[in-house]
PDB file of N, CA and C in Angstrom:
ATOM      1  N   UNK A   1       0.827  -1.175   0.000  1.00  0.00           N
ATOM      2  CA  UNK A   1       0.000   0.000   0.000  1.00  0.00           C
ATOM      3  C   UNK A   1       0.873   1.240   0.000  1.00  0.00           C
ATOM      4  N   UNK A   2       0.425   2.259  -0.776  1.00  0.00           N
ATOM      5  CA  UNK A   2       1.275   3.378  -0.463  1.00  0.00           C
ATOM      6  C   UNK A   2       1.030   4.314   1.043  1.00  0.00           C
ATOM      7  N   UNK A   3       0.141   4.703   0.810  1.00  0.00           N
ATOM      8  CA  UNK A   3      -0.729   4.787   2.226  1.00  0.00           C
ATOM      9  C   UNK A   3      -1.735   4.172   3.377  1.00  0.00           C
ATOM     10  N   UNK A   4      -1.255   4.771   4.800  1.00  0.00           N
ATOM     11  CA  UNK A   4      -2.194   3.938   5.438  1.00  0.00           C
ATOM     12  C   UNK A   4      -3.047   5.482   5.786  1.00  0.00           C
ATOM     13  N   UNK A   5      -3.966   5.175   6.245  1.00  0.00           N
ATOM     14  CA  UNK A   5      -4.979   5.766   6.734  1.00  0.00           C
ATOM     15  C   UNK A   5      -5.973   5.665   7.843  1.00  0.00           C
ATOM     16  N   UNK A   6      -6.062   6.807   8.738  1.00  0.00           N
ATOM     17  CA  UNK A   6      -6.999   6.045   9.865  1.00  0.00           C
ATOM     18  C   UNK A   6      -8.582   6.135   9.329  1.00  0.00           C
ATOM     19  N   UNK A   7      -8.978   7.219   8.758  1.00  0.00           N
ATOM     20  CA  UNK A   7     -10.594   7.046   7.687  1.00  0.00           C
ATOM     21  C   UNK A   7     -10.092   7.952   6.335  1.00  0.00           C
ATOM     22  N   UNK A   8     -11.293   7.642   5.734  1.00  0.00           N
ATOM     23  CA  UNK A   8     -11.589   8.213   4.307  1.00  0.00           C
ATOM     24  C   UNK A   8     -12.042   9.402   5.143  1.00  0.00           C
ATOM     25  N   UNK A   9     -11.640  10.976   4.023  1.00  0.00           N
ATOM     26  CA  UNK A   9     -12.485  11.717   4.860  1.00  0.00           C
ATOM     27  C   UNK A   9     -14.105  11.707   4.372  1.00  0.00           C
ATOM     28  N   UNK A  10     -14.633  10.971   3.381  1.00  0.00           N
ATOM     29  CA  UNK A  10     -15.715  11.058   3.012  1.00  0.00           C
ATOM     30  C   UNK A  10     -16.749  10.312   3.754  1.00  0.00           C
ATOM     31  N   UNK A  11     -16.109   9.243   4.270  1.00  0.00           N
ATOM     32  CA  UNK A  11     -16.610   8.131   5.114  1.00  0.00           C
ATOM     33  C   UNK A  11     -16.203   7.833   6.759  1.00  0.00           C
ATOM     34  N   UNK A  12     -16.468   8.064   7.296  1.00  0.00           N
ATOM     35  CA  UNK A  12     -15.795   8.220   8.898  1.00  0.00           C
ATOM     36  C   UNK A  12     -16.851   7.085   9.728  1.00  0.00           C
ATOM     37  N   UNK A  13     -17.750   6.503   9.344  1.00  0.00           N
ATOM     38  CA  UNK A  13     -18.391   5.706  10.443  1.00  0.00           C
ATOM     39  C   UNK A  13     -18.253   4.611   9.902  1.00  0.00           C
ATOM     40  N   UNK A  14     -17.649   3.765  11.295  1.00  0.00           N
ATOM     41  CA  UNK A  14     -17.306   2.451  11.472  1.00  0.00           C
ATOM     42  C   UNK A  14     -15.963   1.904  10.715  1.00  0.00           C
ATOM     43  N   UNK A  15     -14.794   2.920  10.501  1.00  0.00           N
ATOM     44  CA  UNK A  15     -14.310   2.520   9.490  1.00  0.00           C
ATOM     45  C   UNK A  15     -12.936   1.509  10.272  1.00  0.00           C
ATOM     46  N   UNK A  16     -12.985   0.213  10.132  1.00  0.00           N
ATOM     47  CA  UNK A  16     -11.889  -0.603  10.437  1.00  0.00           C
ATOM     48  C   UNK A  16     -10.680  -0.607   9.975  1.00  0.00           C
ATOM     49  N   UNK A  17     -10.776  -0.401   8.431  1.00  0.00           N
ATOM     50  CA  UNK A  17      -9.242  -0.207   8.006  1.00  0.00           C
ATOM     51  C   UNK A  17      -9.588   0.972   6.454  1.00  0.00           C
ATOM     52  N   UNK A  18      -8.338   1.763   6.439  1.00  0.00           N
ATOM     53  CA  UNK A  18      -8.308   2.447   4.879  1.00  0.00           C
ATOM     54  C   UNK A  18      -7.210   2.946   4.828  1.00  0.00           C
ATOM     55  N   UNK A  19      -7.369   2.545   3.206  1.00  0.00           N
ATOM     56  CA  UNK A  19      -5.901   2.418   2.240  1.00  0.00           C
ATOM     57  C   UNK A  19      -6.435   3.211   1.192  1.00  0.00           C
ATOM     58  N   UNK A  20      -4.921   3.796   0.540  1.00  0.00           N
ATOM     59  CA  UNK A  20      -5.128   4.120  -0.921  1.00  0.00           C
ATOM     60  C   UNK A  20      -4.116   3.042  -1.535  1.00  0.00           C
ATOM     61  N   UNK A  21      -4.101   2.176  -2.347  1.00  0.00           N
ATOM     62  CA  UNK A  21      -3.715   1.625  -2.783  1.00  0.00           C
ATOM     63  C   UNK A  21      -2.888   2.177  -4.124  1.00  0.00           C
ATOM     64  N   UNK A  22      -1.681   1.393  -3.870  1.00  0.00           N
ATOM     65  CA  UNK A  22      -0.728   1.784  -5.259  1.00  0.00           C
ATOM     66  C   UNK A  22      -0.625   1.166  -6.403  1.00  0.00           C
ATOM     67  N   UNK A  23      -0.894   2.423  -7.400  1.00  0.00           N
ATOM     68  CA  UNK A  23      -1.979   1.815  -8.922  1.00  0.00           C
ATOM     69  C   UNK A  23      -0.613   1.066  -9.469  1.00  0.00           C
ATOM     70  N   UNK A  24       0.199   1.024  -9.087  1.00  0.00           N
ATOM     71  CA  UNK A  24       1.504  -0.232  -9.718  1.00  0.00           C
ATOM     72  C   UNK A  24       1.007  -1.380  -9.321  1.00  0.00           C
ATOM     73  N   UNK A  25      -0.180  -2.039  -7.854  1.00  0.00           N
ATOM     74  CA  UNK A  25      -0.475  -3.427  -7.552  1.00  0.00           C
ATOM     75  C   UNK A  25      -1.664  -3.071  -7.938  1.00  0.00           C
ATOM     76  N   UNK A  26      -2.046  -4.800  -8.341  1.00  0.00           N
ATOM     77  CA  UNK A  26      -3.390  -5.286  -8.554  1.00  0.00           C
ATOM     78  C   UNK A  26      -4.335  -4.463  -7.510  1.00  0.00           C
ATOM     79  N   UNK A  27      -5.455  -3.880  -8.037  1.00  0.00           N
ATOM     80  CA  UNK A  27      -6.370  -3.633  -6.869  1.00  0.00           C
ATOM     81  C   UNK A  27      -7.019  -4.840  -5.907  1.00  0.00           C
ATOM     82  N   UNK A  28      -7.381  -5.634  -6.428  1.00  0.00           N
ATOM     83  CA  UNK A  28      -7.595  -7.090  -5.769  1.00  0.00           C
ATOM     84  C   UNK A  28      -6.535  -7.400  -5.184  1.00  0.00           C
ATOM     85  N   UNK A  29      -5.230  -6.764  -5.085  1.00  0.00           N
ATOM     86  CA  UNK A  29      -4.277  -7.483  -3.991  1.00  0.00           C
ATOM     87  C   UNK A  29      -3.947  -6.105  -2.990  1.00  0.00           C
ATOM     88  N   UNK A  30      -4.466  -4.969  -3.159  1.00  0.00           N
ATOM     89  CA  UNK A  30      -4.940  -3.740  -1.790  1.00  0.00           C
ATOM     90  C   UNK A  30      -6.090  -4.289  -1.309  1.00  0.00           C
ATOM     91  N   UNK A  31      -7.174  -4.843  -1.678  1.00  0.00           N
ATOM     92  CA  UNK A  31      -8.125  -5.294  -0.810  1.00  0.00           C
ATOM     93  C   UNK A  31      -7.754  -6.228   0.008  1.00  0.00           C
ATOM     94  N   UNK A  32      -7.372  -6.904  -0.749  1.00  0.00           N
ATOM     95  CA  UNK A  32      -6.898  -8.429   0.242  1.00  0.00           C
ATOM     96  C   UNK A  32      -5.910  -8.149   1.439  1.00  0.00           C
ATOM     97  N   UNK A  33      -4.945  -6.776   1.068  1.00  0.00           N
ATOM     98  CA  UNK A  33      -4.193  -6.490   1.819  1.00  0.00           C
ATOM     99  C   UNK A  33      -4.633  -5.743   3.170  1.00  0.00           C
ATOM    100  N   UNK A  34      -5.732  -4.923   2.390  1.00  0.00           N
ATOM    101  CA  UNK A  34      -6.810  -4.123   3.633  1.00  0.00           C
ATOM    102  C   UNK A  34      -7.835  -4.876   4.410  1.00  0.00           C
ATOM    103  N   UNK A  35      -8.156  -6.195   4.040  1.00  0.00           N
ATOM    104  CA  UNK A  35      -8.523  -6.642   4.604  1.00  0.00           C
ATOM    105  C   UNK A  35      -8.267  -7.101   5.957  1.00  0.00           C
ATOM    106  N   UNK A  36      -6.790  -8.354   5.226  1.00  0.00           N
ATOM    107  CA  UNK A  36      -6.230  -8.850   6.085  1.00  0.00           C
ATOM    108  C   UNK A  36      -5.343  -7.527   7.460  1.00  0.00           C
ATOM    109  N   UNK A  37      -5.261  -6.718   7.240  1.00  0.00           N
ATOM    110  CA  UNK A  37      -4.940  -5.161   7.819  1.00  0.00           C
ATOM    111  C   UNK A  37      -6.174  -5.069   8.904  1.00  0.00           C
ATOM    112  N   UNK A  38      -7.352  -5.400   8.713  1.00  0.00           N
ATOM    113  CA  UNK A  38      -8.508  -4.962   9.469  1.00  0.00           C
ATOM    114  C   UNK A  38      -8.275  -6.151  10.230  1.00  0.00           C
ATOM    115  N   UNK A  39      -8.364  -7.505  10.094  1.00  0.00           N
ATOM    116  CA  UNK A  39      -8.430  -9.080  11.075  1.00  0.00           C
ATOM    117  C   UNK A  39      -7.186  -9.308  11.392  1.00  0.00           C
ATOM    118  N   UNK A  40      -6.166  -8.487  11.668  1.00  0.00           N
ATOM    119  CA  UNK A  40      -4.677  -8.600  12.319  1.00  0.00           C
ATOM    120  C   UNK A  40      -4.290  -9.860  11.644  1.00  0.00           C
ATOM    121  N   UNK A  41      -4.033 -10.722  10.378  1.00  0.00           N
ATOM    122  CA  UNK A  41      -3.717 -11.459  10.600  1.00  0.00           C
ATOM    123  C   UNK A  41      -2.529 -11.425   9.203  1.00  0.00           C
ATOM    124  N   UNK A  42      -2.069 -12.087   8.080  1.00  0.00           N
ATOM    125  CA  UNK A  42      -1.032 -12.637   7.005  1.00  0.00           C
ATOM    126  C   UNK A  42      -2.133 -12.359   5.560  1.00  0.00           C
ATOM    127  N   UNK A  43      -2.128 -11.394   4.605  1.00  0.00           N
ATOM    128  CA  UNK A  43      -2.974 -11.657   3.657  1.00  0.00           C
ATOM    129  C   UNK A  43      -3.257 -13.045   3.185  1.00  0.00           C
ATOM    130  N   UNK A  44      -2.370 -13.983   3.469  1.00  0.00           N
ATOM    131  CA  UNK A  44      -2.647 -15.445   3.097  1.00  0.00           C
ATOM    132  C   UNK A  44      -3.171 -16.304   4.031  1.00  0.00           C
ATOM    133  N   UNK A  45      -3.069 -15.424   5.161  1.00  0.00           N
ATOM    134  CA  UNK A  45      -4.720 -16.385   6.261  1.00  0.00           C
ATOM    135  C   UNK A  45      -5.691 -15.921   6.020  1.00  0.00           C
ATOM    136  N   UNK A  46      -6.131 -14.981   5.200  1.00  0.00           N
ATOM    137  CA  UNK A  46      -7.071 -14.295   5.556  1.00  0.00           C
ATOM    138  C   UNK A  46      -8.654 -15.222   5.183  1.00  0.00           C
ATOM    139  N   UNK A  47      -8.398 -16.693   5.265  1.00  0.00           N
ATOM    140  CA  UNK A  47      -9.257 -17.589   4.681  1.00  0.00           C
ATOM    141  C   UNK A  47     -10.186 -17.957   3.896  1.00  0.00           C
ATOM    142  N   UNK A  48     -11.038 -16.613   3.215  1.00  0.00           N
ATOM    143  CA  UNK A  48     -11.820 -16.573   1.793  1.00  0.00           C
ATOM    144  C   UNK A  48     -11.219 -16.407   0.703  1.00  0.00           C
ATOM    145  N   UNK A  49     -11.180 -17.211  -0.163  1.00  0.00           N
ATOM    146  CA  UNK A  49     -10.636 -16.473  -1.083  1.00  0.00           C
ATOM    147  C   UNK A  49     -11.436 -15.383  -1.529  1.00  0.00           C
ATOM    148  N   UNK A  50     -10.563 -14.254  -2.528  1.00  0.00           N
ATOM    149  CA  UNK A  50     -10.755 -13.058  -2.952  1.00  0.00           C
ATOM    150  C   UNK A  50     -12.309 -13.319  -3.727  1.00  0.00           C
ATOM    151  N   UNK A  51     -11.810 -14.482  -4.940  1.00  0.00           N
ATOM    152  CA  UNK A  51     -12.979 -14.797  -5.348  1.00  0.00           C
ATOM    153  C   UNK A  51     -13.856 -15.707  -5.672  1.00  0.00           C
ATOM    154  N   UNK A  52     -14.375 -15.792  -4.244  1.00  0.00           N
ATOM    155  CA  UNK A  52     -15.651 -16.252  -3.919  1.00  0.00           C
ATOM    156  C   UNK A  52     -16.672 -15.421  -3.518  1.00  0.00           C
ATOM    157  N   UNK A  53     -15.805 -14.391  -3.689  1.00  0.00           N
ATOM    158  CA  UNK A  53     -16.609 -13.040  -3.151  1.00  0.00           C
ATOM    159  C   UNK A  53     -17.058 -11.600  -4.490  1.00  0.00           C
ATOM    160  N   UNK A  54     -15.430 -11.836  -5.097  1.00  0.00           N
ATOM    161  CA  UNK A  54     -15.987 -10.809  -6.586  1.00  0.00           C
ATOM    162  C   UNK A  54     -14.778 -11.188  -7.607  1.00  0.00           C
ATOM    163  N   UNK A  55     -15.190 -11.237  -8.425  1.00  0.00           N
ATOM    164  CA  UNK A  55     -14.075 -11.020  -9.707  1.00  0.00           C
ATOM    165  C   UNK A  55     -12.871 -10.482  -9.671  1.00  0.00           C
ATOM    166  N   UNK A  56     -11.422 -11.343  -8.804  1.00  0.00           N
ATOM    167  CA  UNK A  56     -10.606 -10.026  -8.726  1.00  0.00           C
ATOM    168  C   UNK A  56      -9.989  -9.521 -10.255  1.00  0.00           C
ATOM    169  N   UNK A  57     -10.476 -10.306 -11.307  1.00  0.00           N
ATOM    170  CA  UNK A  57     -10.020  -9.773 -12.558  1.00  0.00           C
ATOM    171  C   UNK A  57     -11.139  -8.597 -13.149  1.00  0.00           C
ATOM    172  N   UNK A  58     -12.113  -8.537 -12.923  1.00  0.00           N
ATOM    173  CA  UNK A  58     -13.314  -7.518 -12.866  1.00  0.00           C
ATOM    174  C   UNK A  58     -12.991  -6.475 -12.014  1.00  0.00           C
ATOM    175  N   UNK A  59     -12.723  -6.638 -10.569  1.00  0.00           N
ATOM    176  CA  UNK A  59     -12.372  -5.538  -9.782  1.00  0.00           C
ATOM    177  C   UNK A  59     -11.178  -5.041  -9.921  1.00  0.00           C
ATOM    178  N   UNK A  60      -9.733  -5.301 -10.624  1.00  0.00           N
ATOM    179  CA  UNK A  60      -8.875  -4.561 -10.946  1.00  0.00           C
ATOM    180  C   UNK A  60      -9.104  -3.840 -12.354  1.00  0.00           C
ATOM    181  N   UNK A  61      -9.990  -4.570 -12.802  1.00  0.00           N
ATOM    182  CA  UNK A  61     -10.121  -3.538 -14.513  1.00  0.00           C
ATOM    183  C   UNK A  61     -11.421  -2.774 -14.014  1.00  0.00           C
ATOM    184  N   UNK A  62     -12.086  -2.386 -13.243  1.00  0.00           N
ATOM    185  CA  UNK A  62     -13.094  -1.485 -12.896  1.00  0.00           C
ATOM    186  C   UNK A  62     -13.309   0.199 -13.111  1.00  0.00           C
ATOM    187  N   UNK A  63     -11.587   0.162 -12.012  1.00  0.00           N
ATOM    188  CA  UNK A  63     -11.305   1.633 -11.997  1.00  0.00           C
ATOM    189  C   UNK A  63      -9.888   1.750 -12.899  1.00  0.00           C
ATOM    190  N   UNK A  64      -9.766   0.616 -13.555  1.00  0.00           N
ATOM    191  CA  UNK A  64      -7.984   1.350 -14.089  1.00  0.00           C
ATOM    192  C   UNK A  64      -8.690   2.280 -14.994  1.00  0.00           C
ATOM    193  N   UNK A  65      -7.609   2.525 -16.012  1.00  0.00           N
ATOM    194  CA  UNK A  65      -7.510   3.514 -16.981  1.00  0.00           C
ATOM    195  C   UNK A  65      -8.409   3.238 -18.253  1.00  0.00           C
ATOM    196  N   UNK A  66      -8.725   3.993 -19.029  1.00  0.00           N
ATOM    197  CA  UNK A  66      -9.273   3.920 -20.130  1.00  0.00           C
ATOM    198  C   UNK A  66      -8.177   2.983 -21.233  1.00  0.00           C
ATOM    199  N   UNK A  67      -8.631   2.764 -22.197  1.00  0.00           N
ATOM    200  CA  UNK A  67      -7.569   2.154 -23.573  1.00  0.00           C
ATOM    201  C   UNK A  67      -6.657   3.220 -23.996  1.00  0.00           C
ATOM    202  N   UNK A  68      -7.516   4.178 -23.789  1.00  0.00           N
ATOM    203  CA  UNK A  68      -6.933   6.010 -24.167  1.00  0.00           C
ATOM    204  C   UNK A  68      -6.229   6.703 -23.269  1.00  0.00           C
ATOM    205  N   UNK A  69      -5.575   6.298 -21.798  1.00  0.00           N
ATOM    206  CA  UNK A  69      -5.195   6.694 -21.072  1.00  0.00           C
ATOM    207  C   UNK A  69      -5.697   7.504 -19.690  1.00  0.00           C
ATOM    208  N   UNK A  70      -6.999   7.703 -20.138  1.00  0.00           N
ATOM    209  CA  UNK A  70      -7.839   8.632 -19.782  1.00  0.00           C
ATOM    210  C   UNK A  70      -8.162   8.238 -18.636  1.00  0.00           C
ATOM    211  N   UNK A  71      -8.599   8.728 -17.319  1.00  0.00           N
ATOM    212  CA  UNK A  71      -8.904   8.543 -16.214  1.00  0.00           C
ATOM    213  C   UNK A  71     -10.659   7.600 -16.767  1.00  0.00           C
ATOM    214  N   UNK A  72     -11.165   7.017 -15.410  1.00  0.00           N
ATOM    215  CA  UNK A  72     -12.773   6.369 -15.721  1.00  0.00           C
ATOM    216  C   UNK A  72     -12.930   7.572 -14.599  1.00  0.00           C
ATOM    217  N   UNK A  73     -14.219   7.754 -14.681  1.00  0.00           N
ATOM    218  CA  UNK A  73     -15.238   8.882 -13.952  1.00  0.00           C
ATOM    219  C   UNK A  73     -14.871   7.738 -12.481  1.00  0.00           C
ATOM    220  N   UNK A  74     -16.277   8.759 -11.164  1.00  0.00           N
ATOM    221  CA  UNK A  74     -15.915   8.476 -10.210  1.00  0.00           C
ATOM    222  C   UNK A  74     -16.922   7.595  -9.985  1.00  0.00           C
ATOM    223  N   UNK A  75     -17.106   6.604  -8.818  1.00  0.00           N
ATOM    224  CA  UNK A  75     -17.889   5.575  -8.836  1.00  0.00           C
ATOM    225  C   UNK A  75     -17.316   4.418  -7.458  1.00  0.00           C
ATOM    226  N   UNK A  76     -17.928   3.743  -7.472  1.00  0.00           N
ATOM    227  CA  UNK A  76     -17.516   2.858  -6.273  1.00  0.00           C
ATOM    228  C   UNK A  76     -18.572   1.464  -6.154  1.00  0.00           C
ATOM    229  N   UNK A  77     -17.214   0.294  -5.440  1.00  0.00           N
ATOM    230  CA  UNK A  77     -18.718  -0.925  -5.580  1.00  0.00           C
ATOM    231  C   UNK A  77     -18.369  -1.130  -4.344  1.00  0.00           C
ATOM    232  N   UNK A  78     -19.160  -1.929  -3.596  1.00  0.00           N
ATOM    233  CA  UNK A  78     -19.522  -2.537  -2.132  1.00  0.00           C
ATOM    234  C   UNK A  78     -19.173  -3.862  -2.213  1.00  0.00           C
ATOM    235  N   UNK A  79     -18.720  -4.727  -1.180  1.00  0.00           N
ATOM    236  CA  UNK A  79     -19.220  -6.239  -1.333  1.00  0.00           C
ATOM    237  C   UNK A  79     -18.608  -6.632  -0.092  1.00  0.00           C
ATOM    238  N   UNK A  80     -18.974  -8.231   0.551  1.00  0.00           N
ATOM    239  CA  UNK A  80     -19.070  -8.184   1.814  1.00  0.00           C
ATOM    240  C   UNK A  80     -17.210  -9.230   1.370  1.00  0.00           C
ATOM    241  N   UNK A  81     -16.269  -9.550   2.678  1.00  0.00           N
ATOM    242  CA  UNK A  81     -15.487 -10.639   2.711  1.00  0.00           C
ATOM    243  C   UNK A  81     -14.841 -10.702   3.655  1.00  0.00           C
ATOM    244  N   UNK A  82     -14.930 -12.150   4.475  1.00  0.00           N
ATOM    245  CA  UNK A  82     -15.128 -12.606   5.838  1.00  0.00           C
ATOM    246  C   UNK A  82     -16.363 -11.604   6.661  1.00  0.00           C
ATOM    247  N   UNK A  83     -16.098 -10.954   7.641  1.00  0.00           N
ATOM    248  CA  UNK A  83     -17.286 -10.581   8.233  1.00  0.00           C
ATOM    249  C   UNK A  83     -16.737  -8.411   8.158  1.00  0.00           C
ATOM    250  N   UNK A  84     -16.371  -8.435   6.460  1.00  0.00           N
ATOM    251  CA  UNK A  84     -16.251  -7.209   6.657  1.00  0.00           C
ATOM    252  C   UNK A  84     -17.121  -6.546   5.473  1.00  0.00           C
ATOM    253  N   UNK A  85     -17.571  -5.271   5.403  1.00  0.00           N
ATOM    254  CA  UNK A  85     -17.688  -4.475   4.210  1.00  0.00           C
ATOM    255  C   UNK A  85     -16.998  -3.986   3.428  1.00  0.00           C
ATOM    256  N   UNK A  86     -16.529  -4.227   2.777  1.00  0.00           N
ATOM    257  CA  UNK A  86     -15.213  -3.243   1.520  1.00  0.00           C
ATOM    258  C   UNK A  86     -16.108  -2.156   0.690  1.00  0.00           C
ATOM    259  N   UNK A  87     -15.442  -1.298   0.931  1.00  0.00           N
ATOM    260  CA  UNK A  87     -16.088   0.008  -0.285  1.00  0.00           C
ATOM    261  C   UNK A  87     -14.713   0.304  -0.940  1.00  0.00           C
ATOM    262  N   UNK A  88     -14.756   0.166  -2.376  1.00  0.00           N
ATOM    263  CA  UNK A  88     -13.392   0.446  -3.343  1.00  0.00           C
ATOM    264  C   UNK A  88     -13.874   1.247  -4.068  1.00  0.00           C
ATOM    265  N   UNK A  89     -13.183   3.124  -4.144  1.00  0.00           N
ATOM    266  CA  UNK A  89     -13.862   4.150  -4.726  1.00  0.00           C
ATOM    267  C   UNK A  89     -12.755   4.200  -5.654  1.00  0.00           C
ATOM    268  N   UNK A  90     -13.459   4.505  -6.723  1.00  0.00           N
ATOM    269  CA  UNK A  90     -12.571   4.963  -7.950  1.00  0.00           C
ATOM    270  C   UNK A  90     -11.332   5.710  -7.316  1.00  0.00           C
ATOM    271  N   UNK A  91     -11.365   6.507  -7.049  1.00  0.00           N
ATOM    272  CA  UNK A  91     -10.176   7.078  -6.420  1.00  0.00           C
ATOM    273  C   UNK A  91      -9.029   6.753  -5.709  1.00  0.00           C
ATOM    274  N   UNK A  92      -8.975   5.220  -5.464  1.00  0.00           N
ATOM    275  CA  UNK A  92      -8.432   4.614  -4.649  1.00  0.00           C
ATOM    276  C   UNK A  92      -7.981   4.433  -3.766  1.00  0.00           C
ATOM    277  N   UNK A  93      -8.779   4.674  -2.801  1.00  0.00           N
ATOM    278  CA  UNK A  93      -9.610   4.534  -1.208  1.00  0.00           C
ATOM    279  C   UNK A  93     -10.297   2.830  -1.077  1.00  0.00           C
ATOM    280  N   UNK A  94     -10.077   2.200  -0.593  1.00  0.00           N
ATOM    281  CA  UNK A  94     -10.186   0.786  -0.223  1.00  0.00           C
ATOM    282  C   UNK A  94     -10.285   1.227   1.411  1.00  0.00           C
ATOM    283  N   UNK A  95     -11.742   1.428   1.395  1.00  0.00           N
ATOM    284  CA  UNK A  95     -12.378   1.150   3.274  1.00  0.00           C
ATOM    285  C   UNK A  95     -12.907  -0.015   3.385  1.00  0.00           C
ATOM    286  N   UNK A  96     -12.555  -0.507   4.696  1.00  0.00           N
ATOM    287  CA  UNK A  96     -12.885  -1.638   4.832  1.00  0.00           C
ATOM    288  C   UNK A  96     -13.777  -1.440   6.828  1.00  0.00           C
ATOM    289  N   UNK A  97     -14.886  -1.962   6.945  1.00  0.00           N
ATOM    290  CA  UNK A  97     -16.012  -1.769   7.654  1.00  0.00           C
ATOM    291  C   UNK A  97     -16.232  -3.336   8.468  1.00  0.00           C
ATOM    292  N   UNK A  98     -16.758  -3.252   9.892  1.00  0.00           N
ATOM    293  CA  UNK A  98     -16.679  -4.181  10.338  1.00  0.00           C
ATOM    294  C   UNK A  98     -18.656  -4.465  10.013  1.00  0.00           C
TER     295      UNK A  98
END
């Protein structure tokens, strides 16, 4: 991760863990990383896999770049893994919610 963070400032309730993740790694491997960040434990205990939960090949091509270089507009998806909430905003903010 490039950054850690104690909240998003957009989001401040309940927030267990937040990252901006560095657009050089997979976004599916900042979640996994923010996850495992929120349950104290090894991204490789973190015992669900990534996807059984979402597409991590869908969720890293979500927010990258256009074909054209071009930024994608702003936007964000939800989804639950182990007993947390992940919100991944275009912007790349990866909160993670108990």
């Amino acid at each position: 991760m490039s950054e850690h963070a104690t909240e998003n400032p957009n989001e401040t309730h309940g927030i267990t863990e937040s990252e901006t993740y560095d657009r050089d790694q997979p976004l599916s491997a900042a979640v996994v990383d923010a996850v495992a960040d929120a349950a104290g434990v090894d991204p490789a205990e973190i015992g669900t896999p990534l996807y059984e939960k979402i597409d991590p090949d869908a969720l890293d091509n979500l927010f990258s770049d256009r074909h054209n270089g071009m930024p994608r507009g702003s936007g964000h998806v939800v989804f639950s893994l182990l007993d947390y909430e992940v919100t991944v905003y275009s912007d790349g903010h990866v909160v993670v919610r108990e």
